[in-house]
PDB file of N, CA and C in Angstrom:
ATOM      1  N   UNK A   1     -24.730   8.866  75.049  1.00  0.00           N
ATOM      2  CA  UNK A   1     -24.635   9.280  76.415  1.00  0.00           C
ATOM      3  C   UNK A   1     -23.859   8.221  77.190  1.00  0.00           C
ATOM      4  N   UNK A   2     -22.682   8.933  78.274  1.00  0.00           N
ATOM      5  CA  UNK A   2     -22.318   7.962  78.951  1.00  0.00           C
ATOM      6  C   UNK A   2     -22.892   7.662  80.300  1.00  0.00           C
ATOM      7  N   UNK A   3     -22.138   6.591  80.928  1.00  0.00           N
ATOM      8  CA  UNK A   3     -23.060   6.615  82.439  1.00  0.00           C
ATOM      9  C   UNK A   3     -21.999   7.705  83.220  1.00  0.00           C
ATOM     10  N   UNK A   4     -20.696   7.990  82.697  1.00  0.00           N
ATOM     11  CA  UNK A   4     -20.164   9.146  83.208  1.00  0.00           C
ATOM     12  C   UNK A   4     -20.810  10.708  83.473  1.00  0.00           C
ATOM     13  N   UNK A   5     -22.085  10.761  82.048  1.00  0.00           N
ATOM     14  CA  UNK A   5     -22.992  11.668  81.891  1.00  0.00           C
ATOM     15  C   UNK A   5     -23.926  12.005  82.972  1.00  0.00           C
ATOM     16  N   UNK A   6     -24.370  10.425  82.813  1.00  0.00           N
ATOM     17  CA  UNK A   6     -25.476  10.500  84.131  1.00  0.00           C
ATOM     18  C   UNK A   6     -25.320  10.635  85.595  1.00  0.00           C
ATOM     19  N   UNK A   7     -23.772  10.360  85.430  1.00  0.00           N
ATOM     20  CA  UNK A   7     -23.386  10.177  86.663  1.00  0.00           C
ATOM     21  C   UNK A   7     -23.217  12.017  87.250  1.00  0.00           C
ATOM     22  N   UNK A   8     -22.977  12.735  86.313  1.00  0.00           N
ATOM     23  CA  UNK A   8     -22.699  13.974  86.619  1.00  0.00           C
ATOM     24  C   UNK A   8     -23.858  14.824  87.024  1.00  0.00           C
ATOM     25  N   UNK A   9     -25.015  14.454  85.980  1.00  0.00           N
ATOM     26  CA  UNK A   9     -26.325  15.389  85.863  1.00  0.00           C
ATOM     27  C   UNK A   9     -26.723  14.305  87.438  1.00  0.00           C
ATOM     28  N   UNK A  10     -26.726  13.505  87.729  1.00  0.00           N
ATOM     29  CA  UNK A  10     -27.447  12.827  89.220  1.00  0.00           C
ATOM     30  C   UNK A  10     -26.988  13.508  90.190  1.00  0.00           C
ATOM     31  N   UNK A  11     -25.780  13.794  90.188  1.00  0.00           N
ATOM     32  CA  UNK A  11     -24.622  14.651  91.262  1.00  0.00           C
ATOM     33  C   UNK A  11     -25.539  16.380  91.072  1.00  0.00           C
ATOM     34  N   UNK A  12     -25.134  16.676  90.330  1.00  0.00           N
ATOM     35  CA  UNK A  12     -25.963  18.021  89.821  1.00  0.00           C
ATOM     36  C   UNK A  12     -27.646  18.093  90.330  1.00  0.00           C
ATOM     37  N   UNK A  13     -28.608  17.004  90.361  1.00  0.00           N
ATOM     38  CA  UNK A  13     -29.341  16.966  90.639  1.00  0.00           C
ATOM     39  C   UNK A  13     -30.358  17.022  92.431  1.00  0.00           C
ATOM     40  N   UNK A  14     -28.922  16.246  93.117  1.00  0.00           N
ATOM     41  CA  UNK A  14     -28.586  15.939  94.593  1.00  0.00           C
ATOM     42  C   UNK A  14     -28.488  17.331  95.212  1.00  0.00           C
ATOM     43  N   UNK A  15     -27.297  18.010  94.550  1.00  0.00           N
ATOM     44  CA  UNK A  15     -27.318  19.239  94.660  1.00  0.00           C
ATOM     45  C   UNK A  15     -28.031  20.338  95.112  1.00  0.00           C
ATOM     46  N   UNK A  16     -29.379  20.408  93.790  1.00  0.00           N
ATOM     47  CA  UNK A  16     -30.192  21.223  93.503  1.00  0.00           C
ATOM     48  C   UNK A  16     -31.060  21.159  94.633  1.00  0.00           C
ATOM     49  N   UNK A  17     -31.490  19.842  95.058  1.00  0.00           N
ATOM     50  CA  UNK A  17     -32.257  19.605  96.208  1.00  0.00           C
ATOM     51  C   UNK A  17     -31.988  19.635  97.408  1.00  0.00           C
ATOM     52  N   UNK A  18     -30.981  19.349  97.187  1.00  0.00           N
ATOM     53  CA  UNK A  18     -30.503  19.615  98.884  1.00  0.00           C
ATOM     54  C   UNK A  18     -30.249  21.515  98.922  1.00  0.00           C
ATOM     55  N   UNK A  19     -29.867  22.168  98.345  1.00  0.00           N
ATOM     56  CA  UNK A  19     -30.140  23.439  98.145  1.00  0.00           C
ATOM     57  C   UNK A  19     -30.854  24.272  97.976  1.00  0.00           C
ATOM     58  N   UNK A  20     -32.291  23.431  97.809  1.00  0.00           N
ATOM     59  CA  UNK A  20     -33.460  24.759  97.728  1.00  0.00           C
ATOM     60  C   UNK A  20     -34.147  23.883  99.047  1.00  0.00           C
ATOM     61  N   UNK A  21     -33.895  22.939 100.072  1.00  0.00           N
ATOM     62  CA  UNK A  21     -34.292  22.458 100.970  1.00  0.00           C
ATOM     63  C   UNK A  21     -35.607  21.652 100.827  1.00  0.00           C
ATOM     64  N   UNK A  22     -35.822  21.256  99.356  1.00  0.00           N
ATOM     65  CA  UNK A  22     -37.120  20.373  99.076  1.00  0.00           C
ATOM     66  C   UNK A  22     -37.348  19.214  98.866  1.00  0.00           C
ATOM     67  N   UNK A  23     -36.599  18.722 100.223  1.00  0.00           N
ATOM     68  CA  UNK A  23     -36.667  16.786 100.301  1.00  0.00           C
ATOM     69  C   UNK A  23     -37.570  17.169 102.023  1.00  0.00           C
ATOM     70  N   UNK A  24     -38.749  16.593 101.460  1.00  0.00           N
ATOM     71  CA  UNK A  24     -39.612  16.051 102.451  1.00  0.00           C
ATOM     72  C   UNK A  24     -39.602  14.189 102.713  1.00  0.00           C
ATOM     73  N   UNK A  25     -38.527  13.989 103.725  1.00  0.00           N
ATOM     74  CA  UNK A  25     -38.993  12.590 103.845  1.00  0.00           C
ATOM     75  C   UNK A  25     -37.960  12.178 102.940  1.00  0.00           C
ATOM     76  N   UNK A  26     -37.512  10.964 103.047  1.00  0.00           N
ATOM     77  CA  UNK A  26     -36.555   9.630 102.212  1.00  0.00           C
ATOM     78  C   UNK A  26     -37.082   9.396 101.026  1.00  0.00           C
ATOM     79  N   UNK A  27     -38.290   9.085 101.031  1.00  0.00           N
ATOM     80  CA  UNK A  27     -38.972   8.402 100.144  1.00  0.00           C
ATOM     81  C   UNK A  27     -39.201   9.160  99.130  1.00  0.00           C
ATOM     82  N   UNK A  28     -39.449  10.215  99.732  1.00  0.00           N
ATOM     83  CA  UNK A  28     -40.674  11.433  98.609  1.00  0.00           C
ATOM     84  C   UNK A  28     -39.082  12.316  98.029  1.00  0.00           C
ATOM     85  N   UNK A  29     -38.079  12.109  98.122  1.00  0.00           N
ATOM     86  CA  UNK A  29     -36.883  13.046  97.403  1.00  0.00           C
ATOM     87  C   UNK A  29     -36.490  11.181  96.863  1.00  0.00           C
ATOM     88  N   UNK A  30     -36.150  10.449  96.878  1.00  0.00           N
ATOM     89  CA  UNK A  30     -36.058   9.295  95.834  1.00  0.00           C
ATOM     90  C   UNK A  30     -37.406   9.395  94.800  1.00  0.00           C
ATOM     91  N   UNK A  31     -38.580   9.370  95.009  1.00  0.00           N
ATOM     92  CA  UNK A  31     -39.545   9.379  94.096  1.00  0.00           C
ATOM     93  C   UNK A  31     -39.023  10.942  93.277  1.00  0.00           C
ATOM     94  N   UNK A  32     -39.060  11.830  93.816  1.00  0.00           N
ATOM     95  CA  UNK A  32     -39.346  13.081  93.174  1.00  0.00           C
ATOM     96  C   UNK A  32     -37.561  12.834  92.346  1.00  0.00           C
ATOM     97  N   UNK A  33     -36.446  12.452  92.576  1.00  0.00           N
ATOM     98  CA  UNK A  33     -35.095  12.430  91.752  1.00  0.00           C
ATOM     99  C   UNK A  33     -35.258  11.486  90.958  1.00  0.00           C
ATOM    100  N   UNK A  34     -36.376  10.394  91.349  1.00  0.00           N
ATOM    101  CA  UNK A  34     -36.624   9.239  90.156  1.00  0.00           C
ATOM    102  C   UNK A  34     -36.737  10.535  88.910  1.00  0.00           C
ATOM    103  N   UNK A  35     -38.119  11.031  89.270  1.00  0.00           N
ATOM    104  CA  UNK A  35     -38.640  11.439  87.956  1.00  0.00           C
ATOM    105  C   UNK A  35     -38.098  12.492  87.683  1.00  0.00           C
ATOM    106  N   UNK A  36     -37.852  13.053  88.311  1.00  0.00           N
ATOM    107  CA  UNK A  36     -36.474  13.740  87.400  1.00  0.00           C
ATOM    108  C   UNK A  36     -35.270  13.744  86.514  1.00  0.00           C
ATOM    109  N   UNK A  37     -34.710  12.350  86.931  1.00  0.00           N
ATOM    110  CA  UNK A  37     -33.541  12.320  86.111  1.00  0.00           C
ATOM    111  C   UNK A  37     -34.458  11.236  84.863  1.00  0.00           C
ATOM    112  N   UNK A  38     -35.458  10.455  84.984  1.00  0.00           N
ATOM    113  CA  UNK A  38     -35.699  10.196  83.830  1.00  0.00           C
ATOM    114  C   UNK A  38     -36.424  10.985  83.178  1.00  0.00           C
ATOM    115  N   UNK A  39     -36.292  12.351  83.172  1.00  0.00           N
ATOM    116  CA  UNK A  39     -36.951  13.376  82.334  1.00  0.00           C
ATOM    117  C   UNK A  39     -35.785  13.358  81.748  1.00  0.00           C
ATOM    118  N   UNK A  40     -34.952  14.074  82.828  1.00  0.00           N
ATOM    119  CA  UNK A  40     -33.464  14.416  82.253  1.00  0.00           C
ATOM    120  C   UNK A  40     -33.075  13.653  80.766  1.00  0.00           C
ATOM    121  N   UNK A  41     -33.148  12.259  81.237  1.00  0.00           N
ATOM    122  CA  UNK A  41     -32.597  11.177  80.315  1.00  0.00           C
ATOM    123  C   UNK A  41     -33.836  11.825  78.860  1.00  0.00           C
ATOM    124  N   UNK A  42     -34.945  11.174  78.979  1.00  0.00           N
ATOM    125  CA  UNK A  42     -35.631  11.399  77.651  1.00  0.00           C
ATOM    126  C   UNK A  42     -35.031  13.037  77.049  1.00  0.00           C
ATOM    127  N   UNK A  43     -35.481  13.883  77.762  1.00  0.00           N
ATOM    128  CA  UNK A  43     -34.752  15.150  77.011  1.00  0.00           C
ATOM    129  C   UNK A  43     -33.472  15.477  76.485  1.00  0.00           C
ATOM    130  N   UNK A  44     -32.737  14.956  77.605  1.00  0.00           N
ATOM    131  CA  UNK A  44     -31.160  14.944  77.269  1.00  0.00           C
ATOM    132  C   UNK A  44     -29.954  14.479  75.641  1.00  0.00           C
ATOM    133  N   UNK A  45     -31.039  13.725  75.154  1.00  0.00           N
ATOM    134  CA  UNK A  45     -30.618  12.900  73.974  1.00  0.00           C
ATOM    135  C   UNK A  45     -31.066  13.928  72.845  1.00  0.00           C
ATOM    136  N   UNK A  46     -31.935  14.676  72.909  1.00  0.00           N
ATOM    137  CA  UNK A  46     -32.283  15.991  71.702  1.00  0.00           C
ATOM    138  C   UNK A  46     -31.849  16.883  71.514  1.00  0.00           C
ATOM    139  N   UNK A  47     -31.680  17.229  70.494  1.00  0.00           N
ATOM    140  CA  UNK A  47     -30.495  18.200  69.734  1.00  0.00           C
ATOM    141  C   UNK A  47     -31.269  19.374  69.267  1.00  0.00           C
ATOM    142  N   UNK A  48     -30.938  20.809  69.867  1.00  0.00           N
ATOM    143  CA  UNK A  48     -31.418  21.914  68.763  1.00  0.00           C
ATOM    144  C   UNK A  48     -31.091  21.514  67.093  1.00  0.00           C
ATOM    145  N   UNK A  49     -32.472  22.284  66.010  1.00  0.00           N
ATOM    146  CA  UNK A  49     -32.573  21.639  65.147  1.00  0.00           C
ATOM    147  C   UNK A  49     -31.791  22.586  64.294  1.00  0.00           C
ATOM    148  N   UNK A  50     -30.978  23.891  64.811  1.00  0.00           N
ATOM    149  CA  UNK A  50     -29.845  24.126  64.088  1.00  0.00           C
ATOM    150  C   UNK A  50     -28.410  23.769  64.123  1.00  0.00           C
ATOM    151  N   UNK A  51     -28.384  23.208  65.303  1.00  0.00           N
ATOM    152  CA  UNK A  51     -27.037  21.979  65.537  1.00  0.00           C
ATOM    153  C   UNK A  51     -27.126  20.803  64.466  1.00  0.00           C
ATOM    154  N   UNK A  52     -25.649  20.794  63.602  1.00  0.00           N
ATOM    155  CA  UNK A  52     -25.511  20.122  62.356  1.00  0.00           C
ATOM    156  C   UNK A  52     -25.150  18.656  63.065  1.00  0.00           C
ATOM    157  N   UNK A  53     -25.646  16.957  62.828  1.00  0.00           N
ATOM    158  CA  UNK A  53     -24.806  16.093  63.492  1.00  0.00           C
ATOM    159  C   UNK A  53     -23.680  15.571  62.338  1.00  0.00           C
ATOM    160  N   UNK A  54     -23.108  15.036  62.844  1.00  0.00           N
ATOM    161  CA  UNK A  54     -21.587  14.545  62.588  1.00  0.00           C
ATOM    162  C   UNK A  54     -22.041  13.507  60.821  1.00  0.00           C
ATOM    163  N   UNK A  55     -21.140  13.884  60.268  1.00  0.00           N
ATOM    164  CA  UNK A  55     -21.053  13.017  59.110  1.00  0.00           C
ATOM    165  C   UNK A  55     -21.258  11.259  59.330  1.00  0.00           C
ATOM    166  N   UNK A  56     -21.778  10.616  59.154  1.00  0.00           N
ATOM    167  CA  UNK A  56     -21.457   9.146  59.078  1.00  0.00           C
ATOM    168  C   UNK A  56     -22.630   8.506  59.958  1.00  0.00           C
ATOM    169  N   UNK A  57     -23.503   9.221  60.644  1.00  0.00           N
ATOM    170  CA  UNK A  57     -24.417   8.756  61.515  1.00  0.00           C
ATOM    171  C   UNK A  57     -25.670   8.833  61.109  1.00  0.00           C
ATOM    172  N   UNK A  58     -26.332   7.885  62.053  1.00  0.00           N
ATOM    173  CA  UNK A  58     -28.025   7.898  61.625  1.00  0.00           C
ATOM    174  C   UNK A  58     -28.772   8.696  62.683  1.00  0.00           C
ATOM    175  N   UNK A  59     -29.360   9.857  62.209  1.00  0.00           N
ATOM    176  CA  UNK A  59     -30.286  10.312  63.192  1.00  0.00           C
ATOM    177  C   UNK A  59     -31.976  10.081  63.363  1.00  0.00           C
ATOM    178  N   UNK A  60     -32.822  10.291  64.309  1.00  0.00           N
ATOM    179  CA  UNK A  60     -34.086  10.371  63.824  1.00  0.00           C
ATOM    180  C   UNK A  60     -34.189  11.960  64.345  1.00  0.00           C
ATOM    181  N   UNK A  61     -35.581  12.580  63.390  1.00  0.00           N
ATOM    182  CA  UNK A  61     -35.994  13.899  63.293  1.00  0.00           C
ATOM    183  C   UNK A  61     -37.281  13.798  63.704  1.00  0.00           C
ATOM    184  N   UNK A  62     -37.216  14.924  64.507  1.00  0.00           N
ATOM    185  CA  UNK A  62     -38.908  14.588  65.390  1.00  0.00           C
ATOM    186  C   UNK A  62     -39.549  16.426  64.338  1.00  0.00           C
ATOM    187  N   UNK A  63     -40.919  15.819  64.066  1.00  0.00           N
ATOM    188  CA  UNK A  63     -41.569  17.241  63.157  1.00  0.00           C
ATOM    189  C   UNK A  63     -42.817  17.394  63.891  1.00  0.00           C
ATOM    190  N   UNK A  64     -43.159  18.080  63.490  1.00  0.00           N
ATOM    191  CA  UNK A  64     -44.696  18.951  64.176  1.00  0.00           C
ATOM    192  C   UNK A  64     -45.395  17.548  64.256  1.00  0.00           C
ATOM    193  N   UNK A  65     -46.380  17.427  64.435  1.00  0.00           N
ATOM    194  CA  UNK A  65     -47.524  16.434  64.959  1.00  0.00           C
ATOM    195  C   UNK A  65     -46.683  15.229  65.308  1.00  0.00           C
ATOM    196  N   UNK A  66     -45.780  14.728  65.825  1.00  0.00           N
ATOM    197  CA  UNK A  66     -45.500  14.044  66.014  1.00  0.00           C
ATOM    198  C   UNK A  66     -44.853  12.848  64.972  1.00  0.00           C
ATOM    199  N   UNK A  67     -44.334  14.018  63.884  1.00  0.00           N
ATOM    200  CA  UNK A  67     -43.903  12.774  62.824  1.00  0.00           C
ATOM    201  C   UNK A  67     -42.459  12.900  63.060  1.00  0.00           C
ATOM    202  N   UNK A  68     -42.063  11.369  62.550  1.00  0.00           N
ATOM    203  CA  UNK A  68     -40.747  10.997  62.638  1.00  0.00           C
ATOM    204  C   UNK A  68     -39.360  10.418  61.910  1.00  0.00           C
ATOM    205  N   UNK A  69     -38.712  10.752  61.693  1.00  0.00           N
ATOM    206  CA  UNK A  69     -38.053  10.718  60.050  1.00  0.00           C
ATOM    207  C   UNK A  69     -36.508   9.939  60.518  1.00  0.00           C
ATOM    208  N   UNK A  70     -36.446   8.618  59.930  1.00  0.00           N
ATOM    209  CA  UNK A  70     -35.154   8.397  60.504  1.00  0.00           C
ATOM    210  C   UNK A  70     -33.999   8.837  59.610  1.00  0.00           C
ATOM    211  N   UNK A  71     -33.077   9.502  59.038  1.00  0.00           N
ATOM    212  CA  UNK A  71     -31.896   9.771  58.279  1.00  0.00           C
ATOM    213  C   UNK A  71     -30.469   9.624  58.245  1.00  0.00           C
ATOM    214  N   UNK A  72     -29.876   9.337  57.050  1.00  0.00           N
ATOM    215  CA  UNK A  72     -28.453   9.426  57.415  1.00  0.00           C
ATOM    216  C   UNK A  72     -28.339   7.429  56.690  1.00  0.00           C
ATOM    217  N   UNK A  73     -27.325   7.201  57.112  1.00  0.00           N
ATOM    218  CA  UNK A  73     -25.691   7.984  57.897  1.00  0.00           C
ATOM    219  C   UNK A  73     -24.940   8.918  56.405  1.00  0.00           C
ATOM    220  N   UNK A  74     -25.247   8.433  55.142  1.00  0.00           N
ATOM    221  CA  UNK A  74     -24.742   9.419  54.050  1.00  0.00           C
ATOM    222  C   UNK A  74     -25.487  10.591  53.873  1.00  0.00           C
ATOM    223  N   UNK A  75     -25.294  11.728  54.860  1.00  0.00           N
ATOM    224  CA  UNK A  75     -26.117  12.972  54.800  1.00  0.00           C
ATOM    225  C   UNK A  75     -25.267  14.417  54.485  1.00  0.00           C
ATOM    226  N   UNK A  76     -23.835  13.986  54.356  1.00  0.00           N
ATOM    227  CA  UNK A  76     -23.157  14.817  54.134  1.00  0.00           C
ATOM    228  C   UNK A  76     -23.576  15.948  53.167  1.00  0.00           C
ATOM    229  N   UNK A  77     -24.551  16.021  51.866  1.00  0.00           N
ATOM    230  CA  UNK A  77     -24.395  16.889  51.042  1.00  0.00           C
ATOM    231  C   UNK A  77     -25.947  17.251  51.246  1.00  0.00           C
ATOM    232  N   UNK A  78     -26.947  16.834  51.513  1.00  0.00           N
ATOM    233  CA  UNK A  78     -27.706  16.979  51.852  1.00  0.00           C
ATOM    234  C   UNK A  78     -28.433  17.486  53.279  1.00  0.00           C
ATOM    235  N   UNK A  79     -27.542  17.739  54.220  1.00  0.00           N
ATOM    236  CA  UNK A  79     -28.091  17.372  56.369  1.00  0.00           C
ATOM    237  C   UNK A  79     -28.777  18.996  56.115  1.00  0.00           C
ATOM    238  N   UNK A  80     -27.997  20.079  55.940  1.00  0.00           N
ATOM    239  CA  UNK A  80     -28.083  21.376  56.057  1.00  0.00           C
ATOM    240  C   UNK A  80     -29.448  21.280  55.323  1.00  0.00           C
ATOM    241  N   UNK A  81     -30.110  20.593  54.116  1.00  0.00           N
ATOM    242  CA  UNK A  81     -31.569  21.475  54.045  1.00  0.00           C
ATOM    243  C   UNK A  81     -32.525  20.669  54.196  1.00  0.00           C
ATOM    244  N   UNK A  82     -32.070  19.442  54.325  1.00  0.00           N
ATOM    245  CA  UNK A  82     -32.921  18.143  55.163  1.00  0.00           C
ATOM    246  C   UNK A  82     -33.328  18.873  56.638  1.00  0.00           C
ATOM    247  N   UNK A  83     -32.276  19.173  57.046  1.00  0.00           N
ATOM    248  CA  UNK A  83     -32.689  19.330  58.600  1.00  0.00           C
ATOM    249  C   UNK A  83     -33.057  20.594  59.054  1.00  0.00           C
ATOM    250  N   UNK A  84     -32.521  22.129  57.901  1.00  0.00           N
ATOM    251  CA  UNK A  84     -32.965  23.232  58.923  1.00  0.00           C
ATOM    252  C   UNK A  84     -34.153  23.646  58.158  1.00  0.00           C
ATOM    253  N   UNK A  85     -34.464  23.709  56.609  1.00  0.00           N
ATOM    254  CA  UNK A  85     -35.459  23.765  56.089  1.00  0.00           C
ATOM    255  C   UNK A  85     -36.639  22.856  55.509  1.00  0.00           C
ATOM    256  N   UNK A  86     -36.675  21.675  56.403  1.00  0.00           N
ATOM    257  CA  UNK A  86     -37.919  20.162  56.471  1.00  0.00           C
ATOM    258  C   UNK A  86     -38.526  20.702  57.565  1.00  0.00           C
ATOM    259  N   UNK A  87     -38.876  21.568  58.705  1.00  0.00           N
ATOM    260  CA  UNK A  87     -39.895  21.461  59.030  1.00  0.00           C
ATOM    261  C   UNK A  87     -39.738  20.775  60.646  1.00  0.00           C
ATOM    262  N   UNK A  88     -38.500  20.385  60.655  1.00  0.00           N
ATOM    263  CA  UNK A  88     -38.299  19.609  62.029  1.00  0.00           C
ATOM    264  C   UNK A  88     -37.819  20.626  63.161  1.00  0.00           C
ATOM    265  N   UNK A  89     -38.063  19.693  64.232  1.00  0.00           N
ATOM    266  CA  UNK A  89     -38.503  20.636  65.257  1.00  0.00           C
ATOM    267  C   UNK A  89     -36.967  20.247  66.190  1.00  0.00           C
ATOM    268  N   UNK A  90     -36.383  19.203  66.274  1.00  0.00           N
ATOM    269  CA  UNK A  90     -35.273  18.558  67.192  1.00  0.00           C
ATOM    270  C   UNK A  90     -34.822  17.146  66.088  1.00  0.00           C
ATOM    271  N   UNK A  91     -33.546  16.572  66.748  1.00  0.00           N
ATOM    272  CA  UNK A  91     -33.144  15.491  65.984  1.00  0.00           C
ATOM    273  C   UNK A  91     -32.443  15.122  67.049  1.00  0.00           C
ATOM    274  N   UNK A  92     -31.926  13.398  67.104  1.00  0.00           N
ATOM    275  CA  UNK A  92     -31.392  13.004  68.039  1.00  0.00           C
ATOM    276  C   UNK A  92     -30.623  11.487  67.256  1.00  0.00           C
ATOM    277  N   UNK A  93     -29.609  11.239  67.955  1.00  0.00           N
ATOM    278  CA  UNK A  93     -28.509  10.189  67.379  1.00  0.00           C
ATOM    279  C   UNK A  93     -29.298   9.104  67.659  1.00  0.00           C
ATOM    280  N   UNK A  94     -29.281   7.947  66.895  1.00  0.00           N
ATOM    281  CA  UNK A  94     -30.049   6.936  66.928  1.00  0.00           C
ATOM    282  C   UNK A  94     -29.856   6.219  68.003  1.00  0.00           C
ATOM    283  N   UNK A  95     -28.306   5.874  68.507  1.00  0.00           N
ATOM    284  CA  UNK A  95     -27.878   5.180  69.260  1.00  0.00           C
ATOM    285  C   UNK A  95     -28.198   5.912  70.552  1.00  0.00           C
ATOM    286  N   UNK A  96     -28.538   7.175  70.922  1.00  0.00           N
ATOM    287  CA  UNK A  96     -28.830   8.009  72.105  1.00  0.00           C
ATOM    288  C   UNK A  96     -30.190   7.069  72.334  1.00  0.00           C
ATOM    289  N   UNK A  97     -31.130   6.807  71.578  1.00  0.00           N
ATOM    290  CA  UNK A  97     -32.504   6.327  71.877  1.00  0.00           C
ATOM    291  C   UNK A  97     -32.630   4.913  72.262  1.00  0.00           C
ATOM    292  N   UNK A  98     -31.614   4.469  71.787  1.00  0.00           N
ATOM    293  CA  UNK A  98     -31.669   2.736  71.761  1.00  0.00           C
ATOM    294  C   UNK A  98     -31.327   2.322  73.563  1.00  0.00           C
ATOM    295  N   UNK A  99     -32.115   1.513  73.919  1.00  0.00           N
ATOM    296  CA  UNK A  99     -31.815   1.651  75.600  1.00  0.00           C
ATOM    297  C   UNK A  99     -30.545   1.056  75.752  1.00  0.00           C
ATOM    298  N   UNK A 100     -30.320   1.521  77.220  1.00  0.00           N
ATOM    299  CA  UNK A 100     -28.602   0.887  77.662  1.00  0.00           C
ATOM    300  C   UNK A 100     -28.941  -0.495  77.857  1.00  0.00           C
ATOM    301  N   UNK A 101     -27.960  -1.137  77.101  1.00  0.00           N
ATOM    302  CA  UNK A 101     -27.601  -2.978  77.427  1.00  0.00           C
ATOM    303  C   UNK A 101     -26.081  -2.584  78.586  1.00  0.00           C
ATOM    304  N   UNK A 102     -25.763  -1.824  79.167  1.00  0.00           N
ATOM    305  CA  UNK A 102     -24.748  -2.179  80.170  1.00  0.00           C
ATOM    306  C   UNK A 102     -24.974  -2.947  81.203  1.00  0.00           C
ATOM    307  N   UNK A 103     -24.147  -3.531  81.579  1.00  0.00           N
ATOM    308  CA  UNK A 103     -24.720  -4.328  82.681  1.00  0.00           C
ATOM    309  C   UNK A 103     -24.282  -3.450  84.319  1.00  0.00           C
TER     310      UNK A 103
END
């Protein structure tokens, strides 16, 4: 994800609120866009689990109860029954999870 990303879905988000007229107060539309866009962020990084990822990368696979499978980056001959017939529910690029060091 870039901060170009975020920068778009925040814009998109400003939007939404100022359009359904549900900013009560300064404070209470900063609190309420806080937690919103860090939903955004945690969700944003997960992949439907029939979307194939890219050759050469490491993903982790999230499965029913909360189990978690890290895979890859040589998944080329294997991704298709690792990932649509294991049981997993979403998968996400490793580097999507790892927090931003930008300054």
């Amino acid at each position: 994800m870039t901060r170009e990303d975020i920068e778009k879905a925040a814009l998109k988000g400003v939007e939404e609120y100022v359009n359904s007229g549900n900013l009560k107060g300064f404070r209470g539309s900063y609190c309420k866009g806080f937690m919103e866009g860090a939903d955004w962020r945690i969700n944003s990084v997960w992949h439907d689990i029939n979307e194939i990822p890219e050759d050469g990368r490491i993903i982790v696979l999230l499965g029913k109860y909360g189990i978690m499978l890290i895979y890859g980056p040589n998944m080329m001959y294997y991704k298709e029954s690792v990932i649509a017939d294991g049981g997993f529910l979403k998968w996400a690029y490793k580097e999507d999870l790892i927090p931003n060091t930008e300054e």
